[in-house]
PDB file of N, CA and C in Angstrom:
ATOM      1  N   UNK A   1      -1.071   2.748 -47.071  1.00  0.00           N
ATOM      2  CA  UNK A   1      -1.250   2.054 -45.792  1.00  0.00           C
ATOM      3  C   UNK A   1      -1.210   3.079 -44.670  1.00  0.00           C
ATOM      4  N   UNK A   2      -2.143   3.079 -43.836  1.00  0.00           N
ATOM      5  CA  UNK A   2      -2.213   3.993 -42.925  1.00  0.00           C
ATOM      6  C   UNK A   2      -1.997   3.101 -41.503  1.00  0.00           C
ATOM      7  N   UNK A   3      -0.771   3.367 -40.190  1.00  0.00           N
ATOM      8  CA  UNK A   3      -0.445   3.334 -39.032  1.00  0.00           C
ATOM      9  C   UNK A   3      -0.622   4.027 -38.217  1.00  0.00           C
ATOM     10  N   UNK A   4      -1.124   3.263 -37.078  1.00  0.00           N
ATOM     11  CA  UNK A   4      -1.058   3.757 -35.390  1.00  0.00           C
ATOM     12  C   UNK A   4      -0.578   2.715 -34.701  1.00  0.00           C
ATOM     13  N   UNK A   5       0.684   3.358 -34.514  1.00  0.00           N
ATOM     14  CA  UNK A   5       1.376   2.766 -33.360  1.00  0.00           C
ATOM     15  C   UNK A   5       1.178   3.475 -31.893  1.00  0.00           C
ATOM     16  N   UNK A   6       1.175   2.939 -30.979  1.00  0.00           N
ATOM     17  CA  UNK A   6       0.665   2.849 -29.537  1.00  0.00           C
ATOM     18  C   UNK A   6       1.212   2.187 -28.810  1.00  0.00           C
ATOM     19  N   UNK A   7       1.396   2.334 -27.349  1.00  0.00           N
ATOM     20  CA  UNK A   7       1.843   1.402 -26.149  1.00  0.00           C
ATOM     21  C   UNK A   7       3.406   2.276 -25.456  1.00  0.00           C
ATOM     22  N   UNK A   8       3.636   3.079 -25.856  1.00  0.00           N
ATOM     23  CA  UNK A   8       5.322   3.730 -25.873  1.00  0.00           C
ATOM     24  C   UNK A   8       4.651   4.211 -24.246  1.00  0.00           C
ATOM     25  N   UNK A   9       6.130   4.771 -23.494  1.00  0.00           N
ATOM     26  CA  UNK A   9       6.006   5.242 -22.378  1.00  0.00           C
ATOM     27  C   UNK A   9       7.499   5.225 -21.773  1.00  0.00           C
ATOM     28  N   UNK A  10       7.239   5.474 -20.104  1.00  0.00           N
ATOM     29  CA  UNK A  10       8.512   5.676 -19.344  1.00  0.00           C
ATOM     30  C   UNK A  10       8.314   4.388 -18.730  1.00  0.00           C
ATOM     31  N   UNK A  11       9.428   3.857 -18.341  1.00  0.00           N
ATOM     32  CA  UNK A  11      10.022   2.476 -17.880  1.00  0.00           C
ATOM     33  C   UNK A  11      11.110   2.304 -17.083  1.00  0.00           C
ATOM     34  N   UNK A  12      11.435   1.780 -15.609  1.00  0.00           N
ATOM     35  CA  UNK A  12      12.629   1.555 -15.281  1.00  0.00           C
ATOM     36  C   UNK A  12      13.606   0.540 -16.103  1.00  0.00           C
ATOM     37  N   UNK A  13      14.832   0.791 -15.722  1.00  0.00           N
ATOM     38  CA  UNK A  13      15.265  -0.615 -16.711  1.00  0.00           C
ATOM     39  C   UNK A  13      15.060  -2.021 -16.271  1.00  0.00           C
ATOM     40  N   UNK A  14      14.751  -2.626 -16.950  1.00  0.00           N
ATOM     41  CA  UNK A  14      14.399  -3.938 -16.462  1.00  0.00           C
ATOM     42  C   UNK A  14      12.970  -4.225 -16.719  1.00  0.00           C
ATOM     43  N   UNK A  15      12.350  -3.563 -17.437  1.00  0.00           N
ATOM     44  CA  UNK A  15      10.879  -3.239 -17.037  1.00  0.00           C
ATOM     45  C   UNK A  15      10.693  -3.718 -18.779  1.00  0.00           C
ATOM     46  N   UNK A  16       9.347  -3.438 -18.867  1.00  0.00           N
ATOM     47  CA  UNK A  16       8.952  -4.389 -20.328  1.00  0.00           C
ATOM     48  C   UNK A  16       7.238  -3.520 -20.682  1.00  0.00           C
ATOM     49  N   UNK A  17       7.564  -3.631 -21.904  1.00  0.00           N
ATOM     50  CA  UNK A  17       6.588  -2.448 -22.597  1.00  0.00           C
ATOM     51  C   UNK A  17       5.709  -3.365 -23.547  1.00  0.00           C
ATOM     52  N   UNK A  18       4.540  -3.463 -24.249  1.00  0.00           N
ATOM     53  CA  UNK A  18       4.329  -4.091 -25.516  1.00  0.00           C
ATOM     54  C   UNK A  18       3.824  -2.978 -26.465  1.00  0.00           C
ATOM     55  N   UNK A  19       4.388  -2.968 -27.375  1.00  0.00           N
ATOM     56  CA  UNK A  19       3.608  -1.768 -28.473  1.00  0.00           C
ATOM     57  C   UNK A  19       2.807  -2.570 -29.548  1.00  0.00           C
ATOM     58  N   UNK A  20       1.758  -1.749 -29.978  1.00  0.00           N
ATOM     59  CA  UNK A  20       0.973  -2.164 -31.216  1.00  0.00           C
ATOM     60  C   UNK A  20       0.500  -1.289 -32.250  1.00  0.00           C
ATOM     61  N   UNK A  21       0.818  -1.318 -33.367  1.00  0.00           N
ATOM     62  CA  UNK A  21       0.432  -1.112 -34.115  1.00  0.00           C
ATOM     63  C   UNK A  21      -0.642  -1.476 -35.429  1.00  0.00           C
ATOM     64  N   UNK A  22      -1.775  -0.666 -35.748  1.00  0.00           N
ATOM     65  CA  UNK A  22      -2.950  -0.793 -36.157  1.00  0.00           C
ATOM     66  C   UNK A  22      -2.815  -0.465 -37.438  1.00  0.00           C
ATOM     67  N   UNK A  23      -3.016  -1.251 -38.624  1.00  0.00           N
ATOM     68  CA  UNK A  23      -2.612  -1.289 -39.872  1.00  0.00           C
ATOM     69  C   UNK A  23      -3.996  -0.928 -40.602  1.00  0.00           C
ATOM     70  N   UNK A  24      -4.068  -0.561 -41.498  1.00  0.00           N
ATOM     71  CA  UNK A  24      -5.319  -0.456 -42.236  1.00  0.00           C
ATOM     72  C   UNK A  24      -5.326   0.586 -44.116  1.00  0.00           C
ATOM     73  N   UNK A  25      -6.008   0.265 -45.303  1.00  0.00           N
ATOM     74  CA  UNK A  25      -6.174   0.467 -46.105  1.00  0.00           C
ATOM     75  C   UNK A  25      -5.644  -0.279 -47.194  1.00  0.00           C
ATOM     76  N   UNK A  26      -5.414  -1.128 -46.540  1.00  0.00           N
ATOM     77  CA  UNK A  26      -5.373  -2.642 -47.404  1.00  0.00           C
ATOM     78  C   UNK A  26      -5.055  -3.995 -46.569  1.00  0.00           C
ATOM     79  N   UNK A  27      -4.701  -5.125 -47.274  1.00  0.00           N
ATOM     80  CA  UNK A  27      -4.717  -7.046 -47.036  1.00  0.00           C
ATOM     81  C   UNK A  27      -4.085  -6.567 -46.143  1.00  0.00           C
ATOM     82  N   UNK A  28      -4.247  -6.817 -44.953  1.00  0.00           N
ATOM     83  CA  UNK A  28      -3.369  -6.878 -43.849  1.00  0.00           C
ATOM     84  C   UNK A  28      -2.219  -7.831 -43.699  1.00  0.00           C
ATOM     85  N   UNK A  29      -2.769  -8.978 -43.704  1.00  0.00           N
ATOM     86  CA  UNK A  29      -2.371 -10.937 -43.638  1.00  0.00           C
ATOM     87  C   UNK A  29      -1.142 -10.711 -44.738  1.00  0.00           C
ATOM     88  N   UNK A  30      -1.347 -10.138 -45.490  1.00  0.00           N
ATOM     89  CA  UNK A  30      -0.502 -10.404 -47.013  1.00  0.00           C
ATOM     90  C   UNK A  30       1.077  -9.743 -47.009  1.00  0.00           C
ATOM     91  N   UNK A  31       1.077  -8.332 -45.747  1.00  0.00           N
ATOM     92  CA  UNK A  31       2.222  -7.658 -45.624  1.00  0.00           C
ATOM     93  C   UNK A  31       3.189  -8.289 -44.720  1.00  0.00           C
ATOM     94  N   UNK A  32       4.314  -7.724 -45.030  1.00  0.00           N
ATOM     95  CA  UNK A  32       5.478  -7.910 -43.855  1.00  0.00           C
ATOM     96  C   UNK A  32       5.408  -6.572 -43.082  1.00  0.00           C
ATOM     97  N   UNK A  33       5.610  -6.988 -42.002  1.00  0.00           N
ATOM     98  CA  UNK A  33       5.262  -5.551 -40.376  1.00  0.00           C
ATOM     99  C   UNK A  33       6.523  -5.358 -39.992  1.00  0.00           C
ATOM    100  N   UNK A  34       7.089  -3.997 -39.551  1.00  0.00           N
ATOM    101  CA  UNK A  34       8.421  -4.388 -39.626  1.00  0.00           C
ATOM    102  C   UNK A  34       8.360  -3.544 -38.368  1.00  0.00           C
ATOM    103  N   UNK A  35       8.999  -3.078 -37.509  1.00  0.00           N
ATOM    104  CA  UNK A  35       9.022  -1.876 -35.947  1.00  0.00           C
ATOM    105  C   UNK A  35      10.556  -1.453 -36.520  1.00  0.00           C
ATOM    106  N   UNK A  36      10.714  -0.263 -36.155  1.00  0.00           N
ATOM    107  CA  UNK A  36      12.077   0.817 -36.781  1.00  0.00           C
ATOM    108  C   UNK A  36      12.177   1.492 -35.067  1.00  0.00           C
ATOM    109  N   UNK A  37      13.261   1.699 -34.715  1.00  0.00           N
ATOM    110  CA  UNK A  37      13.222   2.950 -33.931  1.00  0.00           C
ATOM    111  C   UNK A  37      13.949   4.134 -34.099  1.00  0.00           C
ATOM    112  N   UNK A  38      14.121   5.056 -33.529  1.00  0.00           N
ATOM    113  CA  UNK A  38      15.190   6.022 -34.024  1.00  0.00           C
ATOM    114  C   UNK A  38      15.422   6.545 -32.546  1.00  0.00           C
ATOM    115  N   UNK A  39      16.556   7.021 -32.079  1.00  0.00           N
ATOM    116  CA  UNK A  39      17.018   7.272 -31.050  1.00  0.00           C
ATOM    117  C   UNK A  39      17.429   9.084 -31.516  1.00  0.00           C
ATOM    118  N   UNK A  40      17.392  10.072 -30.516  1.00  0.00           N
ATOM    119  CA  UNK A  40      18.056  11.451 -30.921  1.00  0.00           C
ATOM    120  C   UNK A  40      19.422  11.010 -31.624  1.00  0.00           C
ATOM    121  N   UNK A  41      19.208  12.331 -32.305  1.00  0.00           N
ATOM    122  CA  UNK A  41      20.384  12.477 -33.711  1.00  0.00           C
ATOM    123  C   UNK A  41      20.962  11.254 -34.270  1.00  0.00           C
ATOM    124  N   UNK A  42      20.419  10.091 -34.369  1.00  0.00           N
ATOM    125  CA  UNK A  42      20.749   8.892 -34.968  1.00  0.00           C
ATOM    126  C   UNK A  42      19.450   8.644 -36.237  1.00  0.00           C
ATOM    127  N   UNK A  43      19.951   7.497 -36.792  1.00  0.00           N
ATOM    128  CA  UNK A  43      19.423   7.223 -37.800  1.00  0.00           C
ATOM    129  C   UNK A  43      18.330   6.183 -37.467  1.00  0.00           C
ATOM    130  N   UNK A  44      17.431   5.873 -38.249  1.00  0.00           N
ATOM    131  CA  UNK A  44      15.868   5.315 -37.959  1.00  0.00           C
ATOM    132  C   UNK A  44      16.665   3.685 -38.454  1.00  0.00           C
ATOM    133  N   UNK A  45      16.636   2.828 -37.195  1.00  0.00           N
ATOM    134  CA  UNK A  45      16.889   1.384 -37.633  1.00  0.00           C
ATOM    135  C   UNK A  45      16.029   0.049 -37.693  1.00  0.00           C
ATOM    136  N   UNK A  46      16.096  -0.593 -38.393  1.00  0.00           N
ATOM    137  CA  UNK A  46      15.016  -1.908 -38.084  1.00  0.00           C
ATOM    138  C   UNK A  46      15.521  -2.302 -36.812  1.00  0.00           C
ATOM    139  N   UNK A  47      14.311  -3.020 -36.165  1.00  0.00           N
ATOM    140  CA  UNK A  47      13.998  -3.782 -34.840  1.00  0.00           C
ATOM    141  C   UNK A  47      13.895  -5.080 -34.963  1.00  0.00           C
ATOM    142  N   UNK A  48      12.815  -5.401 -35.450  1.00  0.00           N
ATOM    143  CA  UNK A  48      12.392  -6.843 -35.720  1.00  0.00           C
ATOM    144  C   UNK A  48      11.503  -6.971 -37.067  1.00  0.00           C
ATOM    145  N   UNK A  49      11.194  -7.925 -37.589  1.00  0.00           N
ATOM    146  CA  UNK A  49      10.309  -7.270 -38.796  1.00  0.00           C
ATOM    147  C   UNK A  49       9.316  -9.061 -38.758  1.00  0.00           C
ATOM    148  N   UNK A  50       7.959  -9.114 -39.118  1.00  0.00           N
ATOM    149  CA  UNK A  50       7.634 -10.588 -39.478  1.00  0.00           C
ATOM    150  C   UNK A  50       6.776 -10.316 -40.861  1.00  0.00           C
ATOM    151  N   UNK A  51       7.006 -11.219 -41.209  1.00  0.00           N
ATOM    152  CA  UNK A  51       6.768 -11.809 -42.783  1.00  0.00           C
ATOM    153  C   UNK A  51       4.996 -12.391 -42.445  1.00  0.00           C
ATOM    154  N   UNK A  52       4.641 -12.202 -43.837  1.00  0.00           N
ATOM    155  CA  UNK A  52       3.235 -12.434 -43.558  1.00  0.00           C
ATOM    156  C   UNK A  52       3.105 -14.118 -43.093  1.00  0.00           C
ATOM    157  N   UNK A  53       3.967 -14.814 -43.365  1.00  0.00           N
ATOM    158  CA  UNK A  53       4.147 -16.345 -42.935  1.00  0.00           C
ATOM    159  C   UNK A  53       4.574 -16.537 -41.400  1.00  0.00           C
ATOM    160  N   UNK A  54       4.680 -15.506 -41.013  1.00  0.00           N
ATOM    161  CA  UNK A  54       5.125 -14.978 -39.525  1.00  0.00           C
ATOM    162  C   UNK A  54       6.551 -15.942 -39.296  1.00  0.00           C
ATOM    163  N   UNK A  55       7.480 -15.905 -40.186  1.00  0.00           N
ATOM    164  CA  UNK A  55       8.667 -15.645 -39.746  1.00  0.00           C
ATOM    165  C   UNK A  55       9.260 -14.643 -39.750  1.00  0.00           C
ATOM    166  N   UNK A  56      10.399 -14.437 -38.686  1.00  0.00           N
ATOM    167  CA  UNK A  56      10.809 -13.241 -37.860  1.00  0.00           C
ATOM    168  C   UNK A  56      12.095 -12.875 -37.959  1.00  0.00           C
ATOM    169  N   UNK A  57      12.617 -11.714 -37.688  1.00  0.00           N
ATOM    170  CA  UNK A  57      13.913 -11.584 -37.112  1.00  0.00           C
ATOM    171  C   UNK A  57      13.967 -10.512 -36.577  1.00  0.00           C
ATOM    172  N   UNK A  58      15.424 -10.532 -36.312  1.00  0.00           N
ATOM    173  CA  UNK A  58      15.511  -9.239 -35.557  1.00  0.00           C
ATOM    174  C   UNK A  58      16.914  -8.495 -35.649  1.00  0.00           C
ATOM    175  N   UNK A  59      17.013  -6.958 -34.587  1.00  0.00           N
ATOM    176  CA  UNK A  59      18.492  -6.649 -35.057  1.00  0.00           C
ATOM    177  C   UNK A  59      19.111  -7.529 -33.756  1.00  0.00           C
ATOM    178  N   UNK A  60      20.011  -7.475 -34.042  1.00  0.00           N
ATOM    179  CA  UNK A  60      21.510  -8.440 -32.858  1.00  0.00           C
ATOM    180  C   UNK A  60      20.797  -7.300 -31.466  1.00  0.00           C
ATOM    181  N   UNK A  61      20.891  -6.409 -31.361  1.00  0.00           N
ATOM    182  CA  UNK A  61      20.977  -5.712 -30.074  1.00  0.00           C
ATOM    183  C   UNK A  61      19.208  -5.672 -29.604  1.00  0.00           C
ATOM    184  N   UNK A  62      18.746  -6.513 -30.056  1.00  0.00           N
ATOM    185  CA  UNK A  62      17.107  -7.211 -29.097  1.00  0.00           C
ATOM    186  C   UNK A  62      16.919  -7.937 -28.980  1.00  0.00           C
ATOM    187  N   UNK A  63      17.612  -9.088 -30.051  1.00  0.00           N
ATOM    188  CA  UNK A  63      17.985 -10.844 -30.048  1.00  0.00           C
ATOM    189  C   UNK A  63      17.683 -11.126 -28.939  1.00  0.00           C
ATOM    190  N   UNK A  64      16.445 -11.894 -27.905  1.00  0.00           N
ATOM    191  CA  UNK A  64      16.448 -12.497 -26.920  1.00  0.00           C
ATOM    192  C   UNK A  64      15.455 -11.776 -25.586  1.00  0.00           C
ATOM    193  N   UNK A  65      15.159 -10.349 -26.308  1.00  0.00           N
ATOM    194  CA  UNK A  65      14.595  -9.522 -25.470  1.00  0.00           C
ATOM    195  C   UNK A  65      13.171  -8.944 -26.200  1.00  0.00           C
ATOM    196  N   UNK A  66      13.388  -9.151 -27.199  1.00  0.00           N
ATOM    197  CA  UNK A  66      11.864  -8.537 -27.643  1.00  0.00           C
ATOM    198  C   UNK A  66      11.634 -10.132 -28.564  1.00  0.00           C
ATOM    199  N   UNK A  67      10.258  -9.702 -29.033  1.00  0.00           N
ATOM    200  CA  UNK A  67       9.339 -10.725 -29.803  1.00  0.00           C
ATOM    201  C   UNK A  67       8.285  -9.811 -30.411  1.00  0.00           C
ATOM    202  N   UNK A  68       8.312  -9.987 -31.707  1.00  0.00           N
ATOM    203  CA  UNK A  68       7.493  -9.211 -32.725  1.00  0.00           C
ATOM    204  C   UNK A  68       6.335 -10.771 -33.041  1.00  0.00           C
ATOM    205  N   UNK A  69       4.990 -10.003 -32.903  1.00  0.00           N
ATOM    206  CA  UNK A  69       4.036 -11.253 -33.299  1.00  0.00           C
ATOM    207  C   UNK A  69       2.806 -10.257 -33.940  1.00  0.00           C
ATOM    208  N   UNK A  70       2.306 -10.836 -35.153  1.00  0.00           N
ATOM    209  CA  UNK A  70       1.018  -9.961 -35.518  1.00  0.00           C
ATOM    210  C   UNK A  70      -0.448 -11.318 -34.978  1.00  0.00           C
ATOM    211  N   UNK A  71      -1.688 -10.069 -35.264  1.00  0.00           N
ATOM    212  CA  UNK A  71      -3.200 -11.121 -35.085  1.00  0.00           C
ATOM    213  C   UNK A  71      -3.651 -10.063 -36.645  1.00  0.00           C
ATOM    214  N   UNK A  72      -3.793 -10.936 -37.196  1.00  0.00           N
ATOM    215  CA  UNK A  72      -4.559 -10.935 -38.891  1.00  0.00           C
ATOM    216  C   UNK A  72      -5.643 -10.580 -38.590  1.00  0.00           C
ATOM    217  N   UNK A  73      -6.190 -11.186 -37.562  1.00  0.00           N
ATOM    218  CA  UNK A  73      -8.014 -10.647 -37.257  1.00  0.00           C
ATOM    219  C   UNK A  73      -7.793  -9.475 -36.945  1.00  0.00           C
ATOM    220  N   UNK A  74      -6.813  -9.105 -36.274  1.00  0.00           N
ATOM    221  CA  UNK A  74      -7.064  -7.107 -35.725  1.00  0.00           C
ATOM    222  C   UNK A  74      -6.120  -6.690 -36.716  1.00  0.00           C
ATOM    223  N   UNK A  75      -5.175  -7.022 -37.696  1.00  0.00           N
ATOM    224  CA  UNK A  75      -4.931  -5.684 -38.112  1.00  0.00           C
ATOM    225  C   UNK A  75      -3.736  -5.482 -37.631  1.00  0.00           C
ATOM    226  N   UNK A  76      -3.357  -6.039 -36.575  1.00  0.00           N
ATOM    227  CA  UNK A  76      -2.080  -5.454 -35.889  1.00  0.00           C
ATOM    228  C   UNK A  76      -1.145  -6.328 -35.645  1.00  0.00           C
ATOM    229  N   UNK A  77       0.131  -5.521 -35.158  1.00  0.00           N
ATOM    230  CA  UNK A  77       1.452  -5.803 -35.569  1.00  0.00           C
ATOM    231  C   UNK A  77       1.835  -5.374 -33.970  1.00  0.00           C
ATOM    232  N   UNK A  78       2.669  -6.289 -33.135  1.00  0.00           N
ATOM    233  CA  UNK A  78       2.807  -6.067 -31.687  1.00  0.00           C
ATOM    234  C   UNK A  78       4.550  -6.359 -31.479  1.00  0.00           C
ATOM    235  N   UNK A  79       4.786  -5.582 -30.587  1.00  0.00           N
ATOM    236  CA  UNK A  79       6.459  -5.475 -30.272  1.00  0.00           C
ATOM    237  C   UNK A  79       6.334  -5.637 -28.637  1.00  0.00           C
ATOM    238  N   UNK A  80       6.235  -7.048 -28.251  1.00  0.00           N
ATOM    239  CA  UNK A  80       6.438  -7.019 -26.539  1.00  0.00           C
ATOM    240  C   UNK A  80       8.248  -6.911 -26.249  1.00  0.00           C
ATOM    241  N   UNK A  81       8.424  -6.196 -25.638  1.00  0.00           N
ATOM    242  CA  UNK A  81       9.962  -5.743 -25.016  1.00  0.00           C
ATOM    243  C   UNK A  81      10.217  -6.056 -23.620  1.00  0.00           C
ATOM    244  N   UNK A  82      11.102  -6.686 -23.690  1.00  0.00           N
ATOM    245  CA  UNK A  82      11.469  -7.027 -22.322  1.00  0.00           C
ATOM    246  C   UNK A  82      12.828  -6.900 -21.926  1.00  0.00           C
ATOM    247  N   UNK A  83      13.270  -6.996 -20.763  1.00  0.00           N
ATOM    248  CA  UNK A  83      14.811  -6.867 -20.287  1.00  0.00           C
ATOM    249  C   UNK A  83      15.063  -5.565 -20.749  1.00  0.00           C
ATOM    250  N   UNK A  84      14.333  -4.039 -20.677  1.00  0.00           N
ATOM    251  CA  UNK A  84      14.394  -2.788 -21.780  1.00  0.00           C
ATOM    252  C   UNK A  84      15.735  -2.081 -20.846  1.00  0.00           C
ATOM    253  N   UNK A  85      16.435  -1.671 -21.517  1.00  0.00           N
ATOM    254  CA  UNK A  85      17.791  -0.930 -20.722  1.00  0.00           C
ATOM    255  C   UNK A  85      17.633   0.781 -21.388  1.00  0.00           C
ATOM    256  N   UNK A  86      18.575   1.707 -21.154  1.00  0.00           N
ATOM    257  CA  UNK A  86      19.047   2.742 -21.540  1.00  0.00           C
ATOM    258  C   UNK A  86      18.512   2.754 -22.910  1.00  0.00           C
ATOM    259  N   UNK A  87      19.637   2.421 -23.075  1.00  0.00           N
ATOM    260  CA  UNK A  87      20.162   2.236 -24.686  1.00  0.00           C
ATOM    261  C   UNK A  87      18.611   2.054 -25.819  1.00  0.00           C
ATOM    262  N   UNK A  88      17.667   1.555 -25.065  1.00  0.00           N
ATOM    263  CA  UNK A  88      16.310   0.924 -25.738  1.00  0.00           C
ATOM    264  C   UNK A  88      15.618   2.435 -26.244  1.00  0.00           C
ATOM    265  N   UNK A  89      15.625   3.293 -25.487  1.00  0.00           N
ATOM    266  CA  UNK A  89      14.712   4.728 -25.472  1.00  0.00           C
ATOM    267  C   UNK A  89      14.984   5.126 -26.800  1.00  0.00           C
ATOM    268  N   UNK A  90      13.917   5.405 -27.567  1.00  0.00           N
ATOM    269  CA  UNK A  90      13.678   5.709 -28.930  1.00  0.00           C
ATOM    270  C   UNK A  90      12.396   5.945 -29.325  1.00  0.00           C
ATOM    271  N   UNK A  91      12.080   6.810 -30.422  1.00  0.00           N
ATOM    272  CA  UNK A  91      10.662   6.774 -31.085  1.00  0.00           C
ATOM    273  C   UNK A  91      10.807   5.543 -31.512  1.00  0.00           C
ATOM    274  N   UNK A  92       9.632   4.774 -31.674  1.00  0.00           N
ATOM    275  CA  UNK A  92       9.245   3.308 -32.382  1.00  0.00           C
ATOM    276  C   UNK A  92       8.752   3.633 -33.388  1.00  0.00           C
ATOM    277  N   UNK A  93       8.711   3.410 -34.509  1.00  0.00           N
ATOM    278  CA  UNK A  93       7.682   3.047 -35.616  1.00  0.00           C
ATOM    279  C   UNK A  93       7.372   1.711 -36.227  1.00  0.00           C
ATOM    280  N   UNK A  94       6.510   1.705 -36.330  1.00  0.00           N
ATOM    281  CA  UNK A  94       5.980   0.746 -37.677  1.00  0.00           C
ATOM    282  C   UNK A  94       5.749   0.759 -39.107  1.00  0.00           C
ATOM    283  N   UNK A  95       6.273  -0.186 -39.422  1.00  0.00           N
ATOM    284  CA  UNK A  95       6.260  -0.228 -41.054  1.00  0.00           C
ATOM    285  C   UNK A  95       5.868  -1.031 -41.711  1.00  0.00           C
ATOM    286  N   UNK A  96       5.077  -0.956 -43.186  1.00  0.00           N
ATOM    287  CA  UNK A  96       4.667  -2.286 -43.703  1.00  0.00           C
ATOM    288  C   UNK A  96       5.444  -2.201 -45.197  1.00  0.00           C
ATOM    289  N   UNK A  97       4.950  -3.487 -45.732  1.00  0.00           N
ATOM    290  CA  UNK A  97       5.648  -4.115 -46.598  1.00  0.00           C
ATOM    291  C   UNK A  97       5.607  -5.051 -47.905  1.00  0.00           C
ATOM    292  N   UNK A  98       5.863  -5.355 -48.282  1.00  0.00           N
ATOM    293  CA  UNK A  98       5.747  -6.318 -49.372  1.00  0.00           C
ATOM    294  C   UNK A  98       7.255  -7.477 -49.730  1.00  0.00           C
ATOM    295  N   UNK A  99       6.931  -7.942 -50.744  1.00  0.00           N
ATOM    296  CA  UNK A  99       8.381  -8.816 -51.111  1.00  0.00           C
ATOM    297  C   UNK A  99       9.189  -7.916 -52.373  1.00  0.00           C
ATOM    298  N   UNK A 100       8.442  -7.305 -52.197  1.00  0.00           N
ATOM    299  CA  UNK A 100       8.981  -5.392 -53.441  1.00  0.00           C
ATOM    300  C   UNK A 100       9.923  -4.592 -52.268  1.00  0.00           C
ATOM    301  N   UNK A 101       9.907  -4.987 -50.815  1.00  0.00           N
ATOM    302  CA  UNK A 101      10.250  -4.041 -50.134  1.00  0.00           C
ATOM    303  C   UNK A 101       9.576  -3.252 -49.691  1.00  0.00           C
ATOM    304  N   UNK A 102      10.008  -2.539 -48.408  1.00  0.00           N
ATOM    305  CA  UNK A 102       9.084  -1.506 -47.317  1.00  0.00           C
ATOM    306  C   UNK A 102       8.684  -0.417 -48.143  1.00  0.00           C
ATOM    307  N   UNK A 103       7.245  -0.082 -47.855  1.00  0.00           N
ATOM    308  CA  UNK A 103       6.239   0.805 -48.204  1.00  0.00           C
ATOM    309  C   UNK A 103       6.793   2.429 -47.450  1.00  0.00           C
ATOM    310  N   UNK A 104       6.548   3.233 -47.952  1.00  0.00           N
ATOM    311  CA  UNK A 104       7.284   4.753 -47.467  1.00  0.00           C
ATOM    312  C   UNK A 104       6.199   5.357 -46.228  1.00  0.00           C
ATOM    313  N   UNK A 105       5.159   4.741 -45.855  1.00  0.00           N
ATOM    314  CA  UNK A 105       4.314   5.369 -45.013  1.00  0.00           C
ATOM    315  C   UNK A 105       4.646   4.417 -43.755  1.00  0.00           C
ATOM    316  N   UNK A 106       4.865   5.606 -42.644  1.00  0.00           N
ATOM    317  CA  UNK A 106       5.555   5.391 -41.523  1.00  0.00           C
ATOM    318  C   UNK A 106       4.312   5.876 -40.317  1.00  0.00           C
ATOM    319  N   UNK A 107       3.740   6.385 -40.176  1.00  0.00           N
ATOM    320  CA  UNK A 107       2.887   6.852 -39.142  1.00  0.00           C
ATOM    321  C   UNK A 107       3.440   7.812 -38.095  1.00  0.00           C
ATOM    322  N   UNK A 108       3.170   7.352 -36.789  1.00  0.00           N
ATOM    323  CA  UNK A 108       3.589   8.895 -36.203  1.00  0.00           C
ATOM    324  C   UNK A 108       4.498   8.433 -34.577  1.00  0.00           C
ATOM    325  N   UNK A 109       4.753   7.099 -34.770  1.00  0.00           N
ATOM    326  CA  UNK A 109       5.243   6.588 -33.969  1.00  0.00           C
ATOM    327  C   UNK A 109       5.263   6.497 -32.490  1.00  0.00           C
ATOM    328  N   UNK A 110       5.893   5.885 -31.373  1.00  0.00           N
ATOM    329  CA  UNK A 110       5.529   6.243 -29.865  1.00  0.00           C
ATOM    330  C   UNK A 110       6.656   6.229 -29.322  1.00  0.00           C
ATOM    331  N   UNK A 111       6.974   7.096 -28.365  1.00  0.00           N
ATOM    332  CA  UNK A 111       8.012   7.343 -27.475  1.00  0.00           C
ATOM    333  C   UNK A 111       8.236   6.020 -26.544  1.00  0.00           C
ATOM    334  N   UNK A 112       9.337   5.292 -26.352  1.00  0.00           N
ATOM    335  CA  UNK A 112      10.014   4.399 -25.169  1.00  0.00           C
ATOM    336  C   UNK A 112      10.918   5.265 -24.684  1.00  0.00           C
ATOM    337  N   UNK A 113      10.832   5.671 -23.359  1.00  0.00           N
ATOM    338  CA  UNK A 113      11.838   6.055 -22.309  1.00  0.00           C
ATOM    339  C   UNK A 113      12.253   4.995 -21.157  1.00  0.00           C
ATOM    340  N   UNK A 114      13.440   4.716 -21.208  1.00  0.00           N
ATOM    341  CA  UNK A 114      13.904   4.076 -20.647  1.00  0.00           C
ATOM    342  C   UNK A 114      14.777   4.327 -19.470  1.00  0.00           C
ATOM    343  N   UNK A 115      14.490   4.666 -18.311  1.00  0.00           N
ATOM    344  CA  UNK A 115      15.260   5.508 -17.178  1.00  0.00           C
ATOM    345  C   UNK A 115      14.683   5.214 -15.979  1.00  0.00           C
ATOM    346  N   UNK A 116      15.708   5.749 -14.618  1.00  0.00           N
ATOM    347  CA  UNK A 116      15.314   5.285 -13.279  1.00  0.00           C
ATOM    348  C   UNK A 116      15.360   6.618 -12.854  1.00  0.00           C
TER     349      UNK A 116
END
């Protein structure tokens, strides 16, 4: 599975970003999409993830502020962010999936900076 994720940037806090990611080299519809971020010297964590039935979740610390939604016709997998604070600034990635569990190809991810 090959990813491009896109949409990352600088942001005041309070401010709201949408990222997308562009899936391709196989069933699109059929995977689970998952967004990871990783913050300096920390570890790469799930965000939100949706199931090809497009149910969702998320981690506790975006609960209420982001919304993960895919379009089957494009291919892509979208992370709108809102209410974005400090704490949010991280590489993003995207990830896909199966009911075997997440696939090891990660792409090249996009920068969120979050600062005034």
């Amino acid at each position: 599975v090959q990813l491009q994720a896109s949409g990352g940037g600088l942001v005041h806090p309070g401010g709201s970003l949408r990222l997308s990611c562009a899936a391709s080299g196989t069933i699109f519809s059929i995977l689970t999409m998952g967004w990871y971020r990783q913050a300096p010297g920390m570890q790469r964590d799930l965000v939100a993830a949706i199931g090809s039935g497009g149910s969702t979740n998320y981690a506790d610390s975006v609960k209420g502020r982001f919304t993960i939604s895919r379009d089957n016709a494009k291919n892509t997998v979208y992370l709108q962010m809102n209410s974005l604070n400090p704490e949010d600034t991280a590489i993003y990635y995207c990830r896909a999936g199966s009911s075997r569990g997440w696939y090891n190809d990660w792409g090249q991810g996009t920068q969120v900076t979050v600062s005034s």
